[in-house]
C-alpha atoms as a PDB file:
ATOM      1  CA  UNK A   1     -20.345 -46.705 124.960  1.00  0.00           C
ATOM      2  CA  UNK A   2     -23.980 -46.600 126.522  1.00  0.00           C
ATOM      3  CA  UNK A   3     -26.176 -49.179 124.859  1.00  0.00           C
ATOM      4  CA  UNK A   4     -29.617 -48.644 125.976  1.00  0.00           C
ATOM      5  CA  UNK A   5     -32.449 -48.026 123.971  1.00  0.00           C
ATOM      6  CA  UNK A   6     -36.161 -47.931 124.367  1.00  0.00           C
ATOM      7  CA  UNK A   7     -38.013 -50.634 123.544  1.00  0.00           C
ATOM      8  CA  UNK A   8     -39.399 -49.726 120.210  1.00  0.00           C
ATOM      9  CA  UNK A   9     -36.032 -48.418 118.838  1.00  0.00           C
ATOM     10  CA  UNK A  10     -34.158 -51.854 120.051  1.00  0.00           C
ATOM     11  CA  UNK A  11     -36.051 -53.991 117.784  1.00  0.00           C
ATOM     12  CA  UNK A  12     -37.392 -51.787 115.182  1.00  0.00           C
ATOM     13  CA  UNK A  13     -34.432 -52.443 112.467  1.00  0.00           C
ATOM     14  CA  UNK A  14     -35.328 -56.085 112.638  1.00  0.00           C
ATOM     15  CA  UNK A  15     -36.865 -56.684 108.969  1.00  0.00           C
ATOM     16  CA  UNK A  16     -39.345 -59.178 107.818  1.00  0.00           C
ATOM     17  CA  UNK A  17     -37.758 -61.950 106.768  1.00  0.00           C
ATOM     18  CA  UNK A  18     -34.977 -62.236 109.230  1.00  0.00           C
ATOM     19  CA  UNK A  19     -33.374 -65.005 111.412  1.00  0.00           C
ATOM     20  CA  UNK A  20     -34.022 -64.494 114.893  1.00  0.00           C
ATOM     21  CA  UNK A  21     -32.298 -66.697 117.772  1.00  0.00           C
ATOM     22  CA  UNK A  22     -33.770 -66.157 120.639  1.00  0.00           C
ATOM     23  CA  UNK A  23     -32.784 -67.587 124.314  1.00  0.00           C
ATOM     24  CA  UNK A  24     -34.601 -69.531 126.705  1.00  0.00           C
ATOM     25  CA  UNK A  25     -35.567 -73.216 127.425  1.00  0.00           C
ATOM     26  CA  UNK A  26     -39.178 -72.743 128.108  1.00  0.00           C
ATOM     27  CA  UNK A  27     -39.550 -69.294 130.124  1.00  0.00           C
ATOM     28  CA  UNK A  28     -36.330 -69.462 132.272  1.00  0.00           C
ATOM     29  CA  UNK A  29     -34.111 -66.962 129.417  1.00  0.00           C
ATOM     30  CA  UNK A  30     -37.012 -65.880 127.118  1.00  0.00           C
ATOM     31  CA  UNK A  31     -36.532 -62.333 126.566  1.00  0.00           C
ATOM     32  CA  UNK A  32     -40.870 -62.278 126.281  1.00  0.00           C
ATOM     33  CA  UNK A  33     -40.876 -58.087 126.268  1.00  0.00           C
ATOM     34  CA  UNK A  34     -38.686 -58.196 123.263  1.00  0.00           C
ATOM     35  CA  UNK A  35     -40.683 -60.971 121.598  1.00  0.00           C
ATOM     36  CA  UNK A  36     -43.944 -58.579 122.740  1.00  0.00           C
ATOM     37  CA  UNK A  37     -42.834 -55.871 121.043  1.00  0.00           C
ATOM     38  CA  UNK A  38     -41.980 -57.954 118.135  1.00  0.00           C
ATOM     39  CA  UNK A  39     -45.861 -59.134 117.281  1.00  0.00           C
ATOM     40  CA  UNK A  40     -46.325 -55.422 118.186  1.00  0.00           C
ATOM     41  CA  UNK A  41     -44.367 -53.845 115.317  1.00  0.00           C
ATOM     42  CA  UNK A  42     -45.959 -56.534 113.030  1.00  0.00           C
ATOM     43  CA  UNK A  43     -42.676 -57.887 112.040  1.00  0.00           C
ATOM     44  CA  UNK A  44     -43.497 -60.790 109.103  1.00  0.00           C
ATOM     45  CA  UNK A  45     -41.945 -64.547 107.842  1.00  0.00           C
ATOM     46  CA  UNK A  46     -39.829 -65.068 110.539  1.00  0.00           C
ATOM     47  CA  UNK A  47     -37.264 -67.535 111.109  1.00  0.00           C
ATOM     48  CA  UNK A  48     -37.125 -68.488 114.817  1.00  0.00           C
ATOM     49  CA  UNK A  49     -34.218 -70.307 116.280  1.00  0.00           C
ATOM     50  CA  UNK A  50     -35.175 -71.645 119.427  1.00  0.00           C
ATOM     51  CA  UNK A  51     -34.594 -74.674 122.100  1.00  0.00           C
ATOM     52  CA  UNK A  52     -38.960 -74.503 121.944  1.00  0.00           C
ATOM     53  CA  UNK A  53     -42.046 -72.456 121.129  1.00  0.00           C
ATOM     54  CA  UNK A  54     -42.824 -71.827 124.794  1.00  0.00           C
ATOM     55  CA  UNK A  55     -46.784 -71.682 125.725  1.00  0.00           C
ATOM     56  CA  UNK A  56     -49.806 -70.495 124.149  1.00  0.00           C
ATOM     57  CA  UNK A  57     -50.051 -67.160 124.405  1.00  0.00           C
ATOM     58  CA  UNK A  58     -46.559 -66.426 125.627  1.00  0.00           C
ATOM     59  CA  UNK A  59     -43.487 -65.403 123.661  1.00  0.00           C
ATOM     60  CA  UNK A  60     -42.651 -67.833 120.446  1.00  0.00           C
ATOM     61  CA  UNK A  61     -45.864 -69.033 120.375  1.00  0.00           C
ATOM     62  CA  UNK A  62     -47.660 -65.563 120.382  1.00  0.00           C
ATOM     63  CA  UNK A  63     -45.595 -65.093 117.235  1.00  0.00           C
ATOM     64  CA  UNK A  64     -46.513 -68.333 115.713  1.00  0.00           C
ATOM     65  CA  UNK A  65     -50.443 -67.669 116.379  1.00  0.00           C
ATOM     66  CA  UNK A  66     -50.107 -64.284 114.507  1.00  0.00           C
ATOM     67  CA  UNK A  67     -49.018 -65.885 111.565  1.00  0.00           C
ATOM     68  CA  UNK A  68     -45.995 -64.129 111.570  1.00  0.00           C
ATOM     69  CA  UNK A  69     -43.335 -67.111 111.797  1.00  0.00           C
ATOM     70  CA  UNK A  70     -42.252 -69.284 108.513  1.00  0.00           C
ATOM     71  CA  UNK A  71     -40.069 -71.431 110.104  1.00  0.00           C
ATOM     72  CA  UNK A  72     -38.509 -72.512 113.108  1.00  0.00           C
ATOM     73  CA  UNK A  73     -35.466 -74.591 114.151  1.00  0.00           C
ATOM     74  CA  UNK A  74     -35.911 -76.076 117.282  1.00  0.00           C
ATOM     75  CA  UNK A  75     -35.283 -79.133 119.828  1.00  0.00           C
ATOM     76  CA  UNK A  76     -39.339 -79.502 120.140  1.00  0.00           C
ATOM     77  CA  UNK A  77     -42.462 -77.293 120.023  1.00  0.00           C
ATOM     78  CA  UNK A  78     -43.158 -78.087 123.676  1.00  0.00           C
ATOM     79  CA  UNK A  79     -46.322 -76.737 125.147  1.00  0.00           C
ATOM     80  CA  UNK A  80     -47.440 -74.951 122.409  1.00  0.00           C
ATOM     81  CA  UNK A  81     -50.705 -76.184 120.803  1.00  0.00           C
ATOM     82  CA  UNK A  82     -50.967 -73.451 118.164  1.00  0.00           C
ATOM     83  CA  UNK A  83     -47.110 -74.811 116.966  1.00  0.00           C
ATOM     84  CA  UNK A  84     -47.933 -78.543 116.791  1.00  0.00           C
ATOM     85  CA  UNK A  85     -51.197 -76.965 114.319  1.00  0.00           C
ATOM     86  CA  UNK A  86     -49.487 -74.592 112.592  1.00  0.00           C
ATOM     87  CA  UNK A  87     -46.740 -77.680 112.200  1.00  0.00           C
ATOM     88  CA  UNK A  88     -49.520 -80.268 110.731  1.00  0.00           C
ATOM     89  CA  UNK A  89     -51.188 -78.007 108.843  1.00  0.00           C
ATOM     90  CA  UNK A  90     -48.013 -77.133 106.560  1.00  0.00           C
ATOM     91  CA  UNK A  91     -47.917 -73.447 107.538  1.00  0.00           C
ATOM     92  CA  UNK A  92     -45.085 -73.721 110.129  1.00  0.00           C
ATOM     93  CA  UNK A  93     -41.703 -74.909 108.289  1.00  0.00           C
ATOM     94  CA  UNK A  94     -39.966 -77.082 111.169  1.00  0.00           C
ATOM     95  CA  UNK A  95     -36.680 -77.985 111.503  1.00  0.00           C
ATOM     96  CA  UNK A  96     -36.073 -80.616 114.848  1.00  0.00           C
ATOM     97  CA  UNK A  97     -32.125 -80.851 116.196  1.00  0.00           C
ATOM     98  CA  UNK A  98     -31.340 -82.692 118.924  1.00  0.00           C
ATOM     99  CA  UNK A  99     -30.388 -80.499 122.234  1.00  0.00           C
ATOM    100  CA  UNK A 100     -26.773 -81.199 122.068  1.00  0.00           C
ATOM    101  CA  UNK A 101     -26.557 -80.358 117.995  1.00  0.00           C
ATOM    102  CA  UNK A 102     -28.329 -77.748 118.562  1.00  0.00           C
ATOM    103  CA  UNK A 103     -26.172 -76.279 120.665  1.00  0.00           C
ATOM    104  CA  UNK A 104     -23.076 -76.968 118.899  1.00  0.00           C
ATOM    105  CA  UNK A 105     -24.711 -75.888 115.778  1.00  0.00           C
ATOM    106  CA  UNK A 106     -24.923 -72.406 117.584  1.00  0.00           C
ATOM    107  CA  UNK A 107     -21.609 -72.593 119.386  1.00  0.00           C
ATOM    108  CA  UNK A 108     -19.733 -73.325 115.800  1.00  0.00           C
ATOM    109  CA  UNK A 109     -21.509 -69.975 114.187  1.00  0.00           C
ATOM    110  CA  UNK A 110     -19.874 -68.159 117.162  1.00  0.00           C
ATOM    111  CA  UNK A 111     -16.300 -69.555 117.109  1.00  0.00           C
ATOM    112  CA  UNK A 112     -16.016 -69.247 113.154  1.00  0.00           C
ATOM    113  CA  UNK A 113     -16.589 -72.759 112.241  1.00  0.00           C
ATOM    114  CA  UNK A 114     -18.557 -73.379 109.304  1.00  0.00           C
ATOM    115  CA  UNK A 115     -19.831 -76.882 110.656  1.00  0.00           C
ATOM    116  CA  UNK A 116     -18.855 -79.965 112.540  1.00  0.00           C
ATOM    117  CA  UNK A 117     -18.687 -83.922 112.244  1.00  0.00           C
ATOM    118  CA  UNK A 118     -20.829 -85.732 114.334  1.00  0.00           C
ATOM    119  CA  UNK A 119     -21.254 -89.959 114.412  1.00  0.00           C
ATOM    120  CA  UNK A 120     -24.983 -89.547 116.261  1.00  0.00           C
ATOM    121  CA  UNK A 121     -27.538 -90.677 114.275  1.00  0.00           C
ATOM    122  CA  UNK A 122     -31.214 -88.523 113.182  1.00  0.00           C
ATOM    123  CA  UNK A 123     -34.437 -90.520 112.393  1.00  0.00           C
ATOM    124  CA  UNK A 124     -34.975 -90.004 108.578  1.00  0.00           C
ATOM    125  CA  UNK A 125     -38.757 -88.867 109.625  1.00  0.00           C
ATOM    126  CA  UNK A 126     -37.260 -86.223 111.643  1.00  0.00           C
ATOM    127  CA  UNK A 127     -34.008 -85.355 109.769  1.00  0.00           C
ATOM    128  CA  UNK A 128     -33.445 -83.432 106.398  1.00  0.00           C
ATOM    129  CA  UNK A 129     -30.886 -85.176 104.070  1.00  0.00           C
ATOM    130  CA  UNK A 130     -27.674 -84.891 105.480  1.00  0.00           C
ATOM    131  CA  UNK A 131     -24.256 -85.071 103.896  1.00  0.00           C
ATOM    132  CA  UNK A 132     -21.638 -87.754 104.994  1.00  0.00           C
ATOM    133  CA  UNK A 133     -17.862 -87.617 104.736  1.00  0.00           C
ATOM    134  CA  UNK A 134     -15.732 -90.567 105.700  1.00  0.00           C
ATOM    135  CA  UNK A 135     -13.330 -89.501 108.264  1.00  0.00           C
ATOM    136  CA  UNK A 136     -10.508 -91.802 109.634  1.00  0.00           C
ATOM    137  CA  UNK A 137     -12.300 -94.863 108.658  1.00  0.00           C
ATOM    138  CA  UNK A 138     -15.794 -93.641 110.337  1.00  0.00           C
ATOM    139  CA  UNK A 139     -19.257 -92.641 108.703  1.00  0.00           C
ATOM    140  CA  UNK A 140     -19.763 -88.997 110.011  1.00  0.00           C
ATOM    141  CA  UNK A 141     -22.397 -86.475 108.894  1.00  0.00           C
ATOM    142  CA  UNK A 142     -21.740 -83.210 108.542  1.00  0.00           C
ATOM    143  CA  UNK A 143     -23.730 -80.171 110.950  1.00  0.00           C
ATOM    144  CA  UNK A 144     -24.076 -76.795 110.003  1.00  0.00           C
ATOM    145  CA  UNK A 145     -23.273 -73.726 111.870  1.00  0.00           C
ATOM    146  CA  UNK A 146     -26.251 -72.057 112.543  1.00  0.00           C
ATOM    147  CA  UNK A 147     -26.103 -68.603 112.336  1.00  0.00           C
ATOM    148  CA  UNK A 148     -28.670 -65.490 112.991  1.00  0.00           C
ATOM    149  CA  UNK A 149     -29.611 -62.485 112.257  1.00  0.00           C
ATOM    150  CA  UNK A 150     -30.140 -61.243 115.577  1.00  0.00           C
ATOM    151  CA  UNK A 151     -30.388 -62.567 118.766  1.00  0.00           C
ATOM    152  CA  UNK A 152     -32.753 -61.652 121.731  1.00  0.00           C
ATOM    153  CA  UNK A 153     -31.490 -62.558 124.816  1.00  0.00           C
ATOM    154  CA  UNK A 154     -32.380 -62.206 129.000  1.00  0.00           C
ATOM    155  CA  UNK A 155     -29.772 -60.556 131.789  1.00  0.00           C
ATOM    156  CA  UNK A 156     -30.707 -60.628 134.670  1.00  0.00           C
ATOM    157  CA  UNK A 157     -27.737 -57.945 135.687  1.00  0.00           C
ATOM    158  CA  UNK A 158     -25.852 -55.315 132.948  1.00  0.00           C
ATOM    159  CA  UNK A 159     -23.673 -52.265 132.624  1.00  0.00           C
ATOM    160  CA  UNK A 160     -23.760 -49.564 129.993  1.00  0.00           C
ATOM    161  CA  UNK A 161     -21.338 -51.402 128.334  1.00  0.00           C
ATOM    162  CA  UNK A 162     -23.393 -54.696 127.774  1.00  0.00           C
ATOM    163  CA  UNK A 163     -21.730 -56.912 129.964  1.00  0.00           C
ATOM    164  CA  UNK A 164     -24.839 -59.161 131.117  1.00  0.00           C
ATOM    165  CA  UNK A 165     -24.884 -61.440 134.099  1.00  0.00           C
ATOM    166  CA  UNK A 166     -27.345 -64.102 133.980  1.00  0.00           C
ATOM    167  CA  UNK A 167     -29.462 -66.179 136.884  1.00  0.00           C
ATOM    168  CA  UNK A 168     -29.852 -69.863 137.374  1.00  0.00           C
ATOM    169  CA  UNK A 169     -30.793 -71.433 134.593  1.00  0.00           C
ATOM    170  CA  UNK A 170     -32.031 -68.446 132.376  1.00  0.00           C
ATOM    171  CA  UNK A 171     -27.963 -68.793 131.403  1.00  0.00           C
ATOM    172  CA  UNK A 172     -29.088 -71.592 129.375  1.00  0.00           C
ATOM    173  CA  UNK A 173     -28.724 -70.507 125.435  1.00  0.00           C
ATOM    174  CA  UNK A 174     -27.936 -66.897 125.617  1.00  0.00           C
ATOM    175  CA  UNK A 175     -23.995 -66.471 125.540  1.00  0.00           C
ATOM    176  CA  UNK A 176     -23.877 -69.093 122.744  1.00  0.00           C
ATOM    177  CA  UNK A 177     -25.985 -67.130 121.020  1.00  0.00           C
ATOM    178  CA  UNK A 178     -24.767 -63.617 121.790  1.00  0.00           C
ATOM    179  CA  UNK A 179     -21.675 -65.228 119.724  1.00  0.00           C
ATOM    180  CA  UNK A 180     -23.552 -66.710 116.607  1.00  0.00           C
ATOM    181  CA  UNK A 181     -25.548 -63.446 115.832  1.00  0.00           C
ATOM    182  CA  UNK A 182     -25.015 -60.217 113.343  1.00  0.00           C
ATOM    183  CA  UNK A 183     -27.098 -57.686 116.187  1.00  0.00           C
ATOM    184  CA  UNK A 184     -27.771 -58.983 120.190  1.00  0.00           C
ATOM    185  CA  UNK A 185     -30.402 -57.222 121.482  1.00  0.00           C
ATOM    186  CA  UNK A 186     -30.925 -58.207 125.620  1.00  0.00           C
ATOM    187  CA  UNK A 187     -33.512 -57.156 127.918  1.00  0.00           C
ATOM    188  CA  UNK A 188     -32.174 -56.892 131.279  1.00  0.00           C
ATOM    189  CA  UNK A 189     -33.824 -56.292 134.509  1.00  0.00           C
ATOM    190  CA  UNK A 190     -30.985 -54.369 136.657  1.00  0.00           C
ATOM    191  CA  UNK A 191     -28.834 -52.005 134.778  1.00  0.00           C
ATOM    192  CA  UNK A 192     -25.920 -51.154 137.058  1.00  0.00           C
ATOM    193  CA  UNK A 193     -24.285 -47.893 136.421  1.00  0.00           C
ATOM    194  CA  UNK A 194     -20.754 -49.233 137.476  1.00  0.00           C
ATOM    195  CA  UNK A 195     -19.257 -52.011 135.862  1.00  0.00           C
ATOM    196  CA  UNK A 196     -19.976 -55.486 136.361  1.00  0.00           C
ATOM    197  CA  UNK A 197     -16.895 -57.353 137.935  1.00  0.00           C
ATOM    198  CA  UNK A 198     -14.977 -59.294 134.996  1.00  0.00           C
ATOM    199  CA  UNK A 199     -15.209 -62.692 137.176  1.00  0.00           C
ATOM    200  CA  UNK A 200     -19.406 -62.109 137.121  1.00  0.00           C
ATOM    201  CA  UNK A 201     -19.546 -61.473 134.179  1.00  0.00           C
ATOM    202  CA  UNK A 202     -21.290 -64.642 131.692  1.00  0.00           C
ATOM    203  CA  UNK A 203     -21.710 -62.888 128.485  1.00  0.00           C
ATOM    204  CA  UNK A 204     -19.531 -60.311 127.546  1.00  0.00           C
ATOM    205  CA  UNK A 205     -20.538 -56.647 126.316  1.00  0.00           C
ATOM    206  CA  UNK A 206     -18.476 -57.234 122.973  1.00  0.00           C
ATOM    207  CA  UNK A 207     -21.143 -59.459 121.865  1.00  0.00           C
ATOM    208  CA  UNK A 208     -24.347 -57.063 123.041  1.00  0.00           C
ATOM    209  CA  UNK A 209     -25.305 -54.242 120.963  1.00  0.00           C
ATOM    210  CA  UNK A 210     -28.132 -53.159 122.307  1.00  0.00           C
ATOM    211  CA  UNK A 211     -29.710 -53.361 125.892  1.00  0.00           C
ATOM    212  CA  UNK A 212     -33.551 -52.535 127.131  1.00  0.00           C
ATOM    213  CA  UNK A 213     -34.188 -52.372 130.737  1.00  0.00           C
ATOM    214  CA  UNK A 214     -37.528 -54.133 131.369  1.00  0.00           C
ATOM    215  CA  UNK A 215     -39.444 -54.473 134.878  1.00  0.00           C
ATOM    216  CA  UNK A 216     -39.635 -57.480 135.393  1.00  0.00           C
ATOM    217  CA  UNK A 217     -42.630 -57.946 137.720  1.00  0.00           C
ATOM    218  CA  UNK A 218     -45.017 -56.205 135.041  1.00  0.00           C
ATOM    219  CA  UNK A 219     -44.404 -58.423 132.650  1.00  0.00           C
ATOM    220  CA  UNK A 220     -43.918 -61.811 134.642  1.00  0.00           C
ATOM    221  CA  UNK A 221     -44.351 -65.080 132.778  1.00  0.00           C
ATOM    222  CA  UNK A 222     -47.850 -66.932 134.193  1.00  0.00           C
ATOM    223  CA  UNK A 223     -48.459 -70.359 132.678  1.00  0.00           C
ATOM    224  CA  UNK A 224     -51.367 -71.448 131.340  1.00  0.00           C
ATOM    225  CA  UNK A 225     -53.828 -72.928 133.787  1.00  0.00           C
ATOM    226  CA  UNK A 226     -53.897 -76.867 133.259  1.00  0.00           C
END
């Protein structure tokens, strides 16, 4: 089954209102063309699911700027000033996890599990209320799956199938969430017409339903001068 789709028709059934994961930790994995084309098709109240909001200007943050994002769930809003205002100002819903429940929120959505018990402690000031169960004599709380929508995602290698291979550190997020998402849409930057070989391969084409081959050095990630 070939995959590929343009650009447009990738992430035009995306609706307002949905619940977007989207892969990266900072640019390394941040599918930016499909987060482009996103503020392009003027897609509205957003829920972003993200390890941060990346840089002014660039990718999350774009979105946030346009107004377009009502909430995001996130390990921090990193470099991005228009985040930390939209934050302050009340007009940017935040939700902070730590790095490691984050990921195992995302990693329960994908294996089936509705949520997980977990001893570590959340400042109240930075923490919603969370429920407690007492489990073999311990004080756990309890830790959602989280679960998308869709997920965007970077491969740095695929085949018509969807298999993606990733590079370095880009691997980051993007298989966990490829398993914890309704539609995976993945911009890729080599599409190989033969198939990748099973022991390359780091997220599997089950997961991917729709791939956009992207050039990578027009649309290459500059950070902001500091």
């Amino acid at each position: 089954m070939n995959k590929l789709f343009s650009l447009a028709d990738a992430v035009a059934p995306v609706a307002d209102g949905s619940t977007i994961m989207v892969g990266g930790f900072g640019s390394p994995g941040t599918p930016f063309t499909l987060l482009d084309e996103l503020a392009r098709q003027g897609k509205r109240d957003l829920v972003i699911i993200k390890n941060d909001a990346n840089e002014d200007g660039y990718g999350v943050s774009r979105l946030i700027e346009a107004g377009v994002v009502r909430k995001m769930v996130t390990t921090h809003l990193g470099l991005s000033g228009a985040a930390r205002r939209a934050y302050t100002a009340g007009t940017l819903e935040v939700e902070f996890v730590s790095q490691g429940l984050f990921a195992e929120r995302i990693r329960c959505a994908g294996v089936g599990l509705p949520a997980f018990l977990t001893d570590l402690e959340v400042p109240t000031e930075l923490g919603q209320a969370r429920q407690t169960v007492n489990y073999g004599g311990r004080h756990l709380y309890v830790e959602p799956a989280l679960k998308a929508d869709y997920a965007f995602i970077t491969g740095h290698a695929a085949d018509h199938s969807g298999n993606l291979r990733h590079q370095g550190t880009s691997r980051n997020f993007g298989a966990l969430m490829a398993m914890a998402a309704d539609c995976v849409i993945a911009e890729v930057y080599a599409l190989h017409e033969q198939p990748l070989r099973p022991d390359s391969i780091h997220t599997p084409g089950l997961f991917v339903h729709r791939l956009v081959q992207v050039d990578r050095s027009s649309h290459e990630y500059q950070p902001i001068p500091r």
